[in-house]
Each structure stands twice: as structure tokens, then as C-alpha cells.
Protein backbone atom coordinates (compact mmCIF):
# COMPACT_ATOMS: atom_id res chain seq x y z
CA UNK A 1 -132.22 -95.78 -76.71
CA UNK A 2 -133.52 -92.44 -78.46
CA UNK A 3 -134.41 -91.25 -74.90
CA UNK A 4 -131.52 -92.62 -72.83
CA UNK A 5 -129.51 -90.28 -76.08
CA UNK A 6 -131.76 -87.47 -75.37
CA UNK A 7 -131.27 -87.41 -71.72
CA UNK A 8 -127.56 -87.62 -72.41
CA UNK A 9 -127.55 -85.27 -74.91
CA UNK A 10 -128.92 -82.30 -72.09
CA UNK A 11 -126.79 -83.58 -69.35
CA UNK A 12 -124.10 -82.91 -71.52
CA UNK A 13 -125.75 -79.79 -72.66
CA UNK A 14 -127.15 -78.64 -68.94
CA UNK A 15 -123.34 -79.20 -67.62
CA UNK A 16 -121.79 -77.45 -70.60
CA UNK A 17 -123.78 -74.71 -70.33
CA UNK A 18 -123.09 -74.52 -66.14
CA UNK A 19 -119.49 -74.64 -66.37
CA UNK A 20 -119.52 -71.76 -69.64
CA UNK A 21 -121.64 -69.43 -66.82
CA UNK A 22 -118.87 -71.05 -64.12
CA UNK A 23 -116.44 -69.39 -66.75
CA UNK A 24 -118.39 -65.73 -67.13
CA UNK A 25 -118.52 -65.59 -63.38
CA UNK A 26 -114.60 -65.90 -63.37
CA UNK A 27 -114.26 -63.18 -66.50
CA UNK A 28 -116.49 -60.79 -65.02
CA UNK A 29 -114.26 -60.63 -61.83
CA UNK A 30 -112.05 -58.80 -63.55
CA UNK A 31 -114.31 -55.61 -64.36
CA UNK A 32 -115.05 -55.81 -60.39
CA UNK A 33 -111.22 -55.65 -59.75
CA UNK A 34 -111.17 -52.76 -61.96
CA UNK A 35 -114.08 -50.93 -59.80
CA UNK A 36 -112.58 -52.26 -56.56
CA UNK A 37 -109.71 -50.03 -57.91
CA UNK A 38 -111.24 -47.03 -58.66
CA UNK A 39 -113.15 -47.41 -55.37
CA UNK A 40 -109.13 -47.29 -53.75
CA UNK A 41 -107.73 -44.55 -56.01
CA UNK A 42 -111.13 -41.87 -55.54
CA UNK A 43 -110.67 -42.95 -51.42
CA UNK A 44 -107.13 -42.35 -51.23
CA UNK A 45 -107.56 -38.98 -53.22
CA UNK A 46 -110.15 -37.98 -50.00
CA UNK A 47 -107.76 -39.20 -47.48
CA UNK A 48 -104.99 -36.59 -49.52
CA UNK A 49 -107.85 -34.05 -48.84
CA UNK A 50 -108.08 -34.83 -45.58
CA UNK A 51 -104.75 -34.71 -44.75
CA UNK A 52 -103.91 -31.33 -46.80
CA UNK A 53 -106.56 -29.59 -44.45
CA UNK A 54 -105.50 -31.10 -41.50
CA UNK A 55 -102.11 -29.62 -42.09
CA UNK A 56 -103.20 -26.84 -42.35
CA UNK A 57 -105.72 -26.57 -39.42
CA UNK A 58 -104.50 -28.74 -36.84
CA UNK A 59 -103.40 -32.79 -37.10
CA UNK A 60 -104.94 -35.31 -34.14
CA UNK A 61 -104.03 -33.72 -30.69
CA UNK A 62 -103.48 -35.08 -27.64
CA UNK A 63 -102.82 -33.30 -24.80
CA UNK A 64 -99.31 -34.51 -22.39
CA UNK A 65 -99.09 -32.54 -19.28
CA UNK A 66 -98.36 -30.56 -17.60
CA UNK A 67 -94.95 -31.82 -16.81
CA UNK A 68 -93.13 -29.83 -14.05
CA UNK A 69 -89.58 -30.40 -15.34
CA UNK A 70 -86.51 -28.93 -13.01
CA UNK A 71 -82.50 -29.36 -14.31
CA UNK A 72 -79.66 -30.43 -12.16
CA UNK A 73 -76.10 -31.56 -11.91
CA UNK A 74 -74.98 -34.62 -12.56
CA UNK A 75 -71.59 -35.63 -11.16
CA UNK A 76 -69.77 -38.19 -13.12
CA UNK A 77 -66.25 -39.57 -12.90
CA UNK A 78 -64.46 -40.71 -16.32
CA UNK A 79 -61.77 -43.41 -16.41
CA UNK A 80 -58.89 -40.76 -16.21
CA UNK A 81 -60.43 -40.14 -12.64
CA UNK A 82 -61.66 -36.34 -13.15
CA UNK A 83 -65.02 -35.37 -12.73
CA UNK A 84 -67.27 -34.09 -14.67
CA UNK A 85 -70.43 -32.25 -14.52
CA UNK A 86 -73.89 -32.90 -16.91
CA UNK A 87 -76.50 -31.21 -16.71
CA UNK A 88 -80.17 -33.75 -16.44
CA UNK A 89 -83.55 -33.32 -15.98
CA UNK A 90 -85.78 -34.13 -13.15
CA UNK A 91 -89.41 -34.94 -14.11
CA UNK A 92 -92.47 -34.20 -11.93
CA UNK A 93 -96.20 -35.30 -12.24
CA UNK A 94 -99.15 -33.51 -10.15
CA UNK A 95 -100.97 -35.09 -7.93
CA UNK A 96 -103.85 -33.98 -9.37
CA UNK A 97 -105.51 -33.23 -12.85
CA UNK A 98 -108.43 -31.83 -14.28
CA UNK A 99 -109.49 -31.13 -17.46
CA UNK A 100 -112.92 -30.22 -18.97
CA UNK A 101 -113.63 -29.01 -22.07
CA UNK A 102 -115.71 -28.22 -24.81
CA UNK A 103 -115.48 -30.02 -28.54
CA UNK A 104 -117.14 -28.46 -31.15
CA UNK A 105 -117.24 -30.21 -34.68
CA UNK A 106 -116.54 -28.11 -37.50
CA UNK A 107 -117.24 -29.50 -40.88
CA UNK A 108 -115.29 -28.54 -44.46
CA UNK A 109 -115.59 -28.94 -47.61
CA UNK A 110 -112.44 -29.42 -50.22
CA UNK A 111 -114.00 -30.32 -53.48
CA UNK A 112 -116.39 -32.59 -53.08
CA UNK A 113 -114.82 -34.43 -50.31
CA UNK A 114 -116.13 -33.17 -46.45
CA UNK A 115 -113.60 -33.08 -43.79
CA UNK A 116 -114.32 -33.21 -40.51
CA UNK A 117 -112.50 -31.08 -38.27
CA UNK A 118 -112.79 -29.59 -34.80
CA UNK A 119 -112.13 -26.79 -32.60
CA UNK A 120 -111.78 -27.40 -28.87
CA UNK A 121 -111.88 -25.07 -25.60
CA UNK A 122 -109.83 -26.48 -22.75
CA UNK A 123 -109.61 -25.83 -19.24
CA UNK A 124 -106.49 -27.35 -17.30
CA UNK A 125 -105.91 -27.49 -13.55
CA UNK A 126 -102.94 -29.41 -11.76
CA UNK A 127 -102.52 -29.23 -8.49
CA UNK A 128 -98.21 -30.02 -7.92
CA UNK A 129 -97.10 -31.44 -4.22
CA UNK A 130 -93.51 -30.87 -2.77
CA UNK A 131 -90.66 -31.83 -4.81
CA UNK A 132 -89.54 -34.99 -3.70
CA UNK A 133 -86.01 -35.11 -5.74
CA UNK A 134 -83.82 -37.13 -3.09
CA UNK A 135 -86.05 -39.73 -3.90
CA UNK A 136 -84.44 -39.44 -7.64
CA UNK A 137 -81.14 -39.96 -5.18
CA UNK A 138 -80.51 -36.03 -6.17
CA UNK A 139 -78.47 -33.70 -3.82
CA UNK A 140 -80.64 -29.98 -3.26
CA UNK A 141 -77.17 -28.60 -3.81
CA UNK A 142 -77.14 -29.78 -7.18
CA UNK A 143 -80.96 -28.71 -7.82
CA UNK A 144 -81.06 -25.25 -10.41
CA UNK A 145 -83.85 -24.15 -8.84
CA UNK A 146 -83.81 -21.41 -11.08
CA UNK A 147 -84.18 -22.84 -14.44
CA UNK A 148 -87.67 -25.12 -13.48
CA UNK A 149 -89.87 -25.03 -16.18
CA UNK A 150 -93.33 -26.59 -16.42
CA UNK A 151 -94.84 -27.89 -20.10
CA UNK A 152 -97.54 -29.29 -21.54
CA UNK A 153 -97.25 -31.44 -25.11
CA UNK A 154 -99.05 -30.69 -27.95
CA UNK A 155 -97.96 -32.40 -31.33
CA UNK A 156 -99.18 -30.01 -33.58
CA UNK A 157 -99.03 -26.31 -32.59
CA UNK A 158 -101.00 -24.56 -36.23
CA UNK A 159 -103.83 -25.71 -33.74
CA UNK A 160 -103.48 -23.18 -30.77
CA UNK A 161 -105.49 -20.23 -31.27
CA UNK A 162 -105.78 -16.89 -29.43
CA UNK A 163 -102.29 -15.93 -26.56
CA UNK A 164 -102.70 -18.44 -23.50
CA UNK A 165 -101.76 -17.50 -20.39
CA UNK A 166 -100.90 -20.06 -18.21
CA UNK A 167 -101.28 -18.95 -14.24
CA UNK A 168 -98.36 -20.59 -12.03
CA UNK A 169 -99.66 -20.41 -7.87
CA UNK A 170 -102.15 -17.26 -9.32
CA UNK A 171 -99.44 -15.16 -11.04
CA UNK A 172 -100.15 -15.37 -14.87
CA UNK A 173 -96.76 -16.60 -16.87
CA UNK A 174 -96.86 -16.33 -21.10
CA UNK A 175 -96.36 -19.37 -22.55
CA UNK A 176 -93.42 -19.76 -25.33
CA UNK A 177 -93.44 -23.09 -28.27
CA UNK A 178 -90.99 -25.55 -27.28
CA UNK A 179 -90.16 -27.77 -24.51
CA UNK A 180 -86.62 -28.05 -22.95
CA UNK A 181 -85.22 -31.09 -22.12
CA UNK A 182 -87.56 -33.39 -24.78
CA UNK A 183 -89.09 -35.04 -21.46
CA UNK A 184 -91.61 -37.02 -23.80
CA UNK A 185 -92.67 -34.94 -26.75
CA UNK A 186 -90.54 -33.02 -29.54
CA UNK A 187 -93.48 -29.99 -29.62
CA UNK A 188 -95.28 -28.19 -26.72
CA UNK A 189 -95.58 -25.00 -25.27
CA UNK A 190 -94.33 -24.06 -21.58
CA UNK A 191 -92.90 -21.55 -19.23
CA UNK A 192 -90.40 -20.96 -16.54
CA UNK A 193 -91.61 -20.77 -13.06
CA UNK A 194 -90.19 -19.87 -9.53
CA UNK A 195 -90.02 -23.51 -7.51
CA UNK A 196 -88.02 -24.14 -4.34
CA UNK A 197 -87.63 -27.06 -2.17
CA UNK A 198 -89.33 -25.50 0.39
CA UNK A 199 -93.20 -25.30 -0.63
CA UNK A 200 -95.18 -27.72 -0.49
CA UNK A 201 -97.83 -27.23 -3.46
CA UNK A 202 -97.99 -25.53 -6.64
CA UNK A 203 -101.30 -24.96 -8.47
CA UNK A 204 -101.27 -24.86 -12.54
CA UNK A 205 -104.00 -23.15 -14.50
CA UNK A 206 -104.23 -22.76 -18.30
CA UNK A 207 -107.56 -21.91 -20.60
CA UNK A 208 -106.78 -24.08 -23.89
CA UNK A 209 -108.02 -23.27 -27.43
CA UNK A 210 -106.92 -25.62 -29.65
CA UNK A 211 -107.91 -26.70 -33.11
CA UNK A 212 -107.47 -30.60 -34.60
CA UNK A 213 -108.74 -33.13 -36.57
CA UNK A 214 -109.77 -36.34 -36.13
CA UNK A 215 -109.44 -37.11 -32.49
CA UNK A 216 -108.26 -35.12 -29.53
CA UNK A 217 -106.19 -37.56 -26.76
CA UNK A 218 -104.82 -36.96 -23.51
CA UNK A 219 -102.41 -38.51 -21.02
CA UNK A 220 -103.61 -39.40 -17.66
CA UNK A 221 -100.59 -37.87 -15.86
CA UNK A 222 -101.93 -36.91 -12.25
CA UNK A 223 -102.64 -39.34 -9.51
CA UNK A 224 -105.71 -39.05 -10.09
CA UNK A 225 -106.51 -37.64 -13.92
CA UNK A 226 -109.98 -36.65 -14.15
CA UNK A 227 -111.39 -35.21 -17.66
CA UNK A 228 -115.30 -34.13 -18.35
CA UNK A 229 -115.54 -33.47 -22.63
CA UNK A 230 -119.19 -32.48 -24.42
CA UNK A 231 -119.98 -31.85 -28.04
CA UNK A 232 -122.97 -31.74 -30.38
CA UNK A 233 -121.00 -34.23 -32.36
CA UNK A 234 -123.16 -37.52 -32.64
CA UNK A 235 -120.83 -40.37 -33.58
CA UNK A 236 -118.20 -40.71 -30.94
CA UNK A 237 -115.50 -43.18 -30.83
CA UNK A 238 -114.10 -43.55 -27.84
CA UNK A 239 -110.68 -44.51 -27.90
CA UNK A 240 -107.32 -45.30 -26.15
CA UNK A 241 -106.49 -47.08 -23.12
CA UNK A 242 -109.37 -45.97 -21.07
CA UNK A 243 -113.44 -45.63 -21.41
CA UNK A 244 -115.39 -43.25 -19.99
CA UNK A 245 -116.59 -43.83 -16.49
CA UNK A 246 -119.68 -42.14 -17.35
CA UNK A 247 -121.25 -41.15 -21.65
CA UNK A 248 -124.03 -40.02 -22.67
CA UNK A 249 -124.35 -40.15 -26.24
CA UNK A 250 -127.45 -38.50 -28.07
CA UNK A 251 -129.26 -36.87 -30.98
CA UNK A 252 -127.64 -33.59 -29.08
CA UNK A 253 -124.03 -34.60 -29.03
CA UNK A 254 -122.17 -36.91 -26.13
CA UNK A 255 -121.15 -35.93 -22.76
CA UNK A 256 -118.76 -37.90 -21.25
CA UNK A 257 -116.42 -38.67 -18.19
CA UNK A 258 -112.82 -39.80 -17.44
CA UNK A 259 -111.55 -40.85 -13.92
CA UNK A 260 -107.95 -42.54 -14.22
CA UNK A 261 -106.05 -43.24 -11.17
CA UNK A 262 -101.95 -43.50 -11.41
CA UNK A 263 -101.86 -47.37 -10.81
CA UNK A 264 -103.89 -47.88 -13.79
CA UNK A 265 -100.76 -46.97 -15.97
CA UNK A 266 -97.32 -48.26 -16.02
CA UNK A 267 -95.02 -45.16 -15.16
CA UNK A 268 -94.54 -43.66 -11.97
CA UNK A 269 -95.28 -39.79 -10.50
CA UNK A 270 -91.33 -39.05 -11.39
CA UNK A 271 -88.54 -39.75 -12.75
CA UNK A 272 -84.84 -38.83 -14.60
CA UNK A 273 -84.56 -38.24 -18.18
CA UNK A 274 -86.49 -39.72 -21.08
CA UNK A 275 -89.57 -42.43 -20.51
CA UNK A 276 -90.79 -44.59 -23.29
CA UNK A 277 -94.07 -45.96 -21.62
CA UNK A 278 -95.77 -42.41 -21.26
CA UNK A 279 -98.03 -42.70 -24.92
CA UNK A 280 -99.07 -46.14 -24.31
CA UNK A 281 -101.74 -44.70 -21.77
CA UNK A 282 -103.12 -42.16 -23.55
CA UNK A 283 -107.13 -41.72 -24.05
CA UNK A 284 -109.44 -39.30 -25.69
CA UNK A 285 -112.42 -38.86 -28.44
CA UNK A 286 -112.52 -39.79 -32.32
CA UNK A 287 -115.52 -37.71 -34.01
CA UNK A 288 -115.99 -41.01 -35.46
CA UNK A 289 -117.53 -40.05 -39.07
CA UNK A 290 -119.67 -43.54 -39.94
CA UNK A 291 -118.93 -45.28 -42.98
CA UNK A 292 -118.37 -43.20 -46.32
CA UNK A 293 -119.40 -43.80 -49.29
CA UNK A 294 -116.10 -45.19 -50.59
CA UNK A 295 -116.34 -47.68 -47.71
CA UNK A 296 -120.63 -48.57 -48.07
CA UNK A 297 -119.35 -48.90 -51.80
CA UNK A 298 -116.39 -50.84 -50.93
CA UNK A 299 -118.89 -53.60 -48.81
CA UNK A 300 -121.18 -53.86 -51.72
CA UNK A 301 -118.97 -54.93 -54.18
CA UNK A 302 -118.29 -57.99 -52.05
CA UNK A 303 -121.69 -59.02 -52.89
CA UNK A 304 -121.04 -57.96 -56.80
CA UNK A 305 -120.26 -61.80 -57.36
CA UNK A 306 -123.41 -63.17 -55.56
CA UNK A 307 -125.39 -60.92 -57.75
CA UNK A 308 -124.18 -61.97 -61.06
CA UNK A 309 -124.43 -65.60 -59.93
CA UNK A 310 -128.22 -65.81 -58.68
CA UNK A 311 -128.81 -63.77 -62.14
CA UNK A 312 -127.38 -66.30 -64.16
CA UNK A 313 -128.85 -69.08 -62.08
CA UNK A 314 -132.32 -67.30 -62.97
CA UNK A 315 -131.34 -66.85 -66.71
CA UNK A 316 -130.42 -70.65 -66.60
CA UNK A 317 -133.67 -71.47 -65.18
CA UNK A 318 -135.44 -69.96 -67.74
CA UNK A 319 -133.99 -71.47 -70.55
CA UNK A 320 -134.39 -75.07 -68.67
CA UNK A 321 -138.20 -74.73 -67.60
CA UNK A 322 -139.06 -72.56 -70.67
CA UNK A 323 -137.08 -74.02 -73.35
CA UNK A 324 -135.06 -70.82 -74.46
CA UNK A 325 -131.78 -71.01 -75.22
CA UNK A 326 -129.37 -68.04 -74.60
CA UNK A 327 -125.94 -67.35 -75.75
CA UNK A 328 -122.86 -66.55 -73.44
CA UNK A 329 -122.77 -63.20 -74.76
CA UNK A 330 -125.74 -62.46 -73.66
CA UNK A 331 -124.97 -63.72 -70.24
CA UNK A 332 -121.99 -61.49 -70.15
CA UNK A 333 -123.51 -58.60 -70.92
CA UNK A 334 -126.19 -58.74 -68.35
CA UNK A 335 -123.13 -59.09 -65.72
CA UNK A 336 -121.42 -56.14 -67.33
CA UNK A 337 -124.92 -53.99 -66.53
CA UNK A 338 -124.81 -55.17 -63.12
CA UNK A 339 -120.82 -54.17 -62.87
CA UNK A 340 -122.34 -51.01 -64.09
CA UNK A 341 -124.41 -50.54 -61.57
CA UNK A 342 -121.16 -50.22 -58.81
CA UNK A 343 -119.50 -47.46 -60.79
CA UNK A 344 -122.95 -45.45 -61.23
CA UNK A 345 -122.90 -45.91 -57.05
CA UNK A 346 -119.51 -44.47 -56.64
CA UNK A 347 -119.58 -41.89 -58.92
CA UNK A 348 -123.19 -40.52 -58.03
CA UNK A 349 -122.68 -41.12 -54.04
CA UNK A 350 -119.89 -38.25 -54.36
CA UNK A 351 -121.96 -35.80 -55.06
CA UNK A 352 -125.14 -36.48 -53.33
CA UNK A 353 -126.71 -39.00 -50.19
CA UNK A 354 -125.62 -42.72 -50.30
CA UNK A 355 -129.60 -43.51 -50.16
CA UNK A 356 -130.29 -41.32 -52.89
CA UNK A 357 -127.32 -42.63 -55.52
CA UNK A 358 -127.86 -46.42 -54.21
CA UNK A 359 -131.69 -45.94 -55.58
CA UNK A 360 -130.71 -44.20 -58.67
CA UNK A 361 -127.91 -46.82 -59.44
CA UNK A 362 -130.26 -49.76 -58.70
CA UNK A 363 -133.08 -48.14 -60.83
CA UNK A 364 -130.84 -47.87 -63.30
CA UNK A 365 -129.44 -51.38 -63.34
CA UNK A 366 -133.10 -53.27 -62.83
CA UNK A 367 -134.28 -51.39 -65.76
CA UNK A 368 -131.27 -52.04 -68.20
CA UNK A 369 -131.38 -55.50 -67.09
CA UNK A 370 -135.21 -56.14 -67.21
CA UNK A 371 -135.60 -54.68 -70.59
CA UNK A 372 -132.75 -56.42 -72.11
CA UNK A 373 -134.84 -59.44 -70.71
CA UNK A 374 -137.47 -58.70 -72.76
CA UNK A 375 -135.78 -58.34 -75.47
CA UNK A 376 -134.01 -61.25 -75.62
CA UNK A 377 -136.64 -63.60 -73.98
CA UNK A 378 -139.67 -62.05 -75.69
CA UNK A 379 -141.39 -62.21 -72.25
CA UNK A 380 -142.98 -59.67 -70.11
CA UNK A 381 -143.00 -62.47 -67.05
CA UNK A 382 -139.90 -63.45 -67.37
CA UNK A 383 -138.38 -59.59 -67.76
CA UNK A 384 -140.90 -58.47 -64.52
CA UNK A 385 -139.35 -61.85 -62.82
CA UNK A 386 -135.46 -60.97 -63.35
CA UNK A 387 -136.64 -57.52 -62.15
CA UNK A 388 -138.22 -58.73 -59.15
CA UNK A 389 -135.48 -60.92 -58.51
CA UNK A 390 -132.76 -57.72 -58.91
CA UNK A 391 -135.08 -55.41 -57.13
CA UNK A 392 -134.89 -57.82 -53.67
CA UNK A 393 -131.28 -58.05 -53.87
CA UNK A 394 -130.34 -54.89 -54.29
CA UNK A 395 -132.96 -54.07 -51.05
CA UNK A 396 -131.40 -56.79 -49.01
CA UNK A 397 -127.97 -55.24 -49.82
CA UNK A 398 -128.76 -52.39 -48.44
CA UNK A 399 -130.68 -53.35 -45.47
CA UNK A 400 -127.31 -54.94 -44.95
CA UNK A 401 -125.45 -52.29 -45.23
CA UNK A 402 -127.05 -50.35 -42.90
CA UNK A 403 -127.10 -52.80 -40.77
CA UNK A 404 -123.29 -53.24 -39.84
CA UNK A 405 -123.51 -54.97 -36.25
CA UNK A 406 -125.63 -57.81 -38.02
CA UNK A 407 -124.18 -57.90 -41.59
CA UNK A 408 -123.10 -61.39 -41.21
CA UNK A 409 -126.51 -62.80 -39.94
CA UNK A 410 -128.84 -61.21 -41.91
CA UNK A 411 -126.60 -62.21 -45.07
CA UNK A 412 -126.35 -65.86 -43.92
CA UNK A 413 -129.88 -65.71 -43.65
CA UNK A 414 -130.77 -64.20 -46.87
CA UNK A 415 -128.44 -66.89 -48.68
CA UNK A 416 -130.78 -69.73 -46.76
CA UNK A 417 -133.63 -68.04 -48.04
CA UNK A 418 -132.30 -67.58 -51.87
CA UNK A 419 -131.09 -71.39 -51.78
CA UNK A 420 -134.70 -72.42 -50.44
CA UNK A 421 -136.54 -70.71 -52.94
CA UNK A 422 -133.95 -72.54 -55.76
CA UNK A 423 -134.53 -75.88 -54.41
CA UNK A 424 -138.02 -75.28 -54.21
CA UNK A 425 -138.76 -74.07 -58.07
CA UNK A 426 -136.25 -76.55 -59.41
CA UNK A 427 -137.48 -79.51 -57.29
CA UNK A 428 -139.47 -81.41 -59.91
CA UNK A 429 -137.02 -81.01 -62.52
CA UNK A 430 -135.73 -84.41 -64.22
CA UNK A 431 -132.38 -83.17 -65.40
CA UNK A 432 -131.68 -86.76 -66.41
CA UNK A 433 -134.73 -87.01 -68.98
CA UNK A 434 -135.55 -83.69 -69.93
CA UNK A 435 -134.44 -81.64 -73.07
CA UNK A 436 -133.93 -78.04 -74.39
CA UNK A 437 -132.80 -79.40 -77.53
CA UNK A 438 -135.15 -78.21 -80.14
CA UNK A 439 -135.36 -79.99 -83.15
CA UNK A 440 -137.66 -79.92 -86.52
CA UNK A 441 -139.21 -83.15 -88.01
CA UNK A 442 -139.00 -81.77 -91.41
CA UNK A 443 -141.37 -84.79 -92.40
CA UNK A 444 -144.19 -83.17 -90.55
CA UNK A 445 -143.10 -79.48 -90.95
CA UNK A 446 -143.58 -79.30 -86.75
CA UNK A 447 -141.20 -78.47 -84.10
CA UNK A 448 -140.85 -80.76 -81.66
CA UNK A 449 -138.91 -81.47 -78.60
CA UNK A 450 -136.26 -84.28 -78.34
């Protein structure tokens, strides 16, 4: 009966003590909220960086045209029976477009936040065919030959650097801001050029230097768009509606190749007016910047939780194999050293390498952790053990971190392998007959186990 009290006595005390650490695990969450929020506030101040130099040197570009745009009169009849005259505009595409350019990455600094920015050198050729407008059911009468104008969209002009000159059949033109007629962007740059119903083909030329951030896009507008982009820049992102045909993507930079035929989009070579679908084609490069340290900081903390659990499960294995009991508070503050170790991450990582503040901030947080182990336990073993045990997980975070593509596997894996090891140090346990409960048979002036 003593025994079968005993044995009741530490089941009690075993599941008492699991569901208090259950409890500690659900208080310390809220310290991790708080660090998940200063992870969001310090990440949104770099994205108000970001976005304060971008202003200022050039937003995401994408290039839309050119655009060979030509007005005319529209006759229209009202109910009263008199007619009136609009004027529209008739919208042309080329038949064929080229553009290659060079991307070069240019890298600032506001604070301690580093922007990425770029500046970009452009060269444009179009080749135009004859102006098929009676196929927009338009008169030549009513054509104003006159007032053609060709454009080219660009959504932020604080990018364009130097005077272009765009060259219209060989004759040089100046370009002016603005597009008439809003064809399909609200900013661009264009010029007025001589076109008649007559010729058969125009040629555009225009040397581009424009500065952006982020990504620069274009439109595939020709029957047949091709576009040929290099940088030294070694993360690409290629985005849009359309891959490359061809990329090369190095230790030097990327090279790569568009070739985008008219029936791969869903507008046709003209047309009257406005037309929605034209930005749901377009394409280009991201200077992809891999994950920051707000977002490698971000990841980690979803492991924070693991962390503090397979800690306390080693804590509570302690006091059941070695008979040591250990208060709550003691539990909680060895979670509140490894919530430390987050905020020393974020704040450090600012300022220097994510490798460098990740080893620092893990340093750190064994150390605190393993020495208050000592202290508390009175064992070198058991502090070099909870040390050990810290000093793989933090190392198998960050392999996982690196490791983005297989984050998922290696982590399932690693769980496996910490739930193995568990079962196999806690497999002989009796948790139905043994004790922690110390007592002292004052009879015999020895401690003894109950």
C-alpha cells in the first residue's frame, strides 16, 4: 500500500509538474509576441527607408512602348439629329521590338538600413508597318495626320537621366514628359512625328538611361518583342508573365533573354481609345535581395517555442532521473534567456552579418543558460548537457535557415531525431513506481527516497 501511495504520489507529482511547464510554455508566448513585434515595427521602419529613397531616385519601372498614337474625328449624331464631331485616338503597335540593355545594381545606405537600387542603360528599336486605320472602320479624311505622336510609358520619370533623343525614320526628335491621349499610362515621355498613310514603315530609335528600384518591367508590345538584359547583380528574380527563353545566372551577374510573340498576350496590334488588358502582360527583372535579417529573424522565432519546450523537457528529465527538484521560476527564467537570445539577434544583425550576430546571440544564450544550470543543479554534466543540447539546436536552426528550399524536411527530420533520442533516454523509466519525493526518516537521521 506504501508503494502503490508512492507511485501515486509522483504520478500526481510527474503530471503536476508537466502541465505547470504546459503552463510556462503558454506564458512565455507572450514575450515572443512582443519580439515578433519589434521584429514588424524595425522591418517596416526599413521598408519607410526604402521607399523614401526610392522616391527620390526612381520607383519600379517598367517600360510600355513605344505606342504610335494618331487622333481623328469622330462623327456622332445626338438625339436632336445634329452632328457632332470628337476628337479619338487611334493606337498603333510595331511589328517589331527590341530592347537590350544594361542593369547595373547600385547599393545605398540610409542609416543602417541598405537599399538596393539600380541604374539602367536602354537601347530601344521598333520597327512600325503601314497604318492600317480602316481596319479601326476610320475614314483617311478624318485621320489628323498632323498631330501623330509616338510614346513610350514610364511610371516614374525622377528616373530618366541625361536629354534623350529619340530618332523617328533617322531624323532625331526631343522628347517632352507627358503622353497625350492617356493610351495606357498617366506618365511617359514622347514626341510628335510626321506619319502619312502613304509609307509603309517607320523605324523608332531611342538610347534609355533610366534609374529605379526594385525591378525594371516591360510590355511585350511588338509582334514579336524581343529583350536581351545583363548585370553583375547575382540574385535575380525573374518575374511577370514571361521567363526568359535563355539565363545565365552566375557569381558574375545574369544574362538573360526574352522572345514574346503577339499571340502570347491578350490584346491585339491596334486599337481605339483606352485598353485595360495591356499591364497584365508585362515582364522584367527583380534584383531579388535574399532574405534580410528581419525576415531570417522572423523564421527563427517560429522555432522560439520548440526551443523552450525540448529545454524544459531536458530540465524535467533531470529532476526525474537525478532526483532534483526545480521550481517554476526557475523554469521561466531559463525561457526568458532563450527569448533573449531573439532580441540580441535582431538588434546585433542590424549592424553587422546575420552569421556573425546569430553566433554571438547563441554564445550568449548557451552560456547564460548553461551557467545558470550549474548553479541551480550543482552539476558540471548536467550544465555541459543543457549546453550541448542548446548548442545543436541553435546549429540545426541555422542550417535551416540557410537552407530555404528544404526547411520543411530537414526540420521534420530533426524533430524525428529529437523525439528518438527522448524515447530512447526515457525508455526504462517506471513513471508508475518511481519517486522524486525526498523524504527524511528522522528516526535514523538519513535521507531516503519514498
Amino acid at each position: 500500500m506504501q508503494n502503490m501511495g508512492a507511485a501515486t504520489k509522483f504520478t500526481n507529482s510527474a503530471m503536476a509538474k508537466l502541465l505547470v511547464i504546459g503552463v510556462l510554455v503558454t506564458v512565455l508566448l507572450i514575450p515572443l509576441e512582443m519580439v515578433k513585434g519589434i521584429i514588424a515595427e524595425r522591418s517596416l521602419r526599413k521598408q519607410g527607408a526604402v521607399e523614401e529613397v526610392s522616391r527620390k531616385w526612381g520607383a519600379e519601372q517598367f517600360i510600355a512602348g513605344p505606342i504610335l498614337s494618331i487622333p481623328y474625328k469622330a462623327h456622332v449624331r445626338n438625339e436632336k439629329g445634329v452632328d457632332t464631331v470628337s476628337i479619338h485616338h487611334a493606337h498603333f503597335l510595331p511589328e517589331e521590338l527590341s530592347v537590350n540593355g544594361i542593369v547595373k545594381p547600385d547599393i545605398r545606405y540610409r542609416g543602417i538600413y541598405e537599399i538596393v537600387l539600380y541604374s539602367s542603360e536602354l537601347q530601344i528599336t521598333a520597327n512600325f508597318g503601314k497604318i492600317r486605320f480602316r481596319e479601326l472602320g476610320i475614314e483617311e479624311r478624318d485621320m489628323l495626320w498632323d498631330r501623330a505622336f509616338v510614346s513610350v510609358g514610364i511610371p516614374d520619370l525622377k528616373g530618366m537621366k541625361k536629354n534623350n533623343i529619340m530618332a523617328w525614320n533617322k531624323v532625331d526628335y526631343p522628347l517632352n514628359p507627358g503622353i497625350e491621349g492617356t493610351a495606357f499610362m498617366e506618365s511617359g515621355i514622347g514626341a510628335r512625328i510626321p506619319v502619312t498613310g502613304a509609307q509603309d514603315q517607320y523605324t523608332f530609335q531611342m538610347n534609355l538611361n533610366l534609374n529605379g528600384s526594385g525591378q525594371l518591367n516591360f510590355l511585350p508590345l511588338g509582334k514579336i518583342t524581343t529583350v536581351h538584359l545583363s548585370s553583375s547583380w547575382k540574385n535575380p528574380s525573374f518575374t511577370g508573365s514571361f521567363l526568359p527563353d535563355e539565363r545565365v545566372v552566375g557569381e558574375k551577374g545574369f544574362d538573360a533573354k526574352w522572345k514574346i510573340l503577339h499571340l502570347n498576350r491578350n490584346y491585339p496590334q491596334q486599337w481605339i481609345g483606352k485598353h485595360a488588358g495591356l499591364t497584365e502582360s508585362v515582364f522584367g527583372v527583380k534584383l531579388f535581395y535574399p532574405i534580410d535579417e528581419y525576415q531570417k529573424t522572423e523564421r527563427s522565432v517560429k522555432y522560439a517555442v520548440l526551443f523552450i519546450m525540448l529545454t524544459f523537457i531536458s530540465f524535467f528529465l533531470t529532476e526525474v532521473i537525478n532526483r532534483k527538484r526545480l521550481h517554476p521560476i526557475q523554469y521561466l527564467l531559463v525561457g526568458f534567456a532563450i527569448c533573449l537570445f531573439y532580441v540580441l539577434l535582431l538588434s546585433i544583425s542590424e549592424h553587422t552579418s546575420f552569421w556573425l550576430a546569430y553566433l554571438l546571440s547563441s554564445v550568449a544564450s548557451i552560456l547564460l543558460v548553461a551557467l545558470y544550470t550549474k548553479g541551480i543543479l550543482k552539476s558540471l554534466p548536467m550544465a555541459a548537457t543543457v549546453g550541448g543540447l542548446l548548442t545543436f539546436l541553435y546549429g540545426f536552426l541555422y542550417v535551416t535557415l540557410q537552407m530555404e528550399d528544404y526547411a520543411l524536411l530537414l526540420g521534420s527530420i530533426g524533430l524525428g531525431f529529437v523525439l528518438a533520442v527522448v524515447m530512447y533516454l526515457t525508455r526504462k523509466i517506471d513513471w508508475y513506481t518511481f519517486s522524486t519525493v525526498k523524504t527524511v526518516d528522522k528516526s535514523g537521521g538519513e535521507e531516503k527516497i519514498c
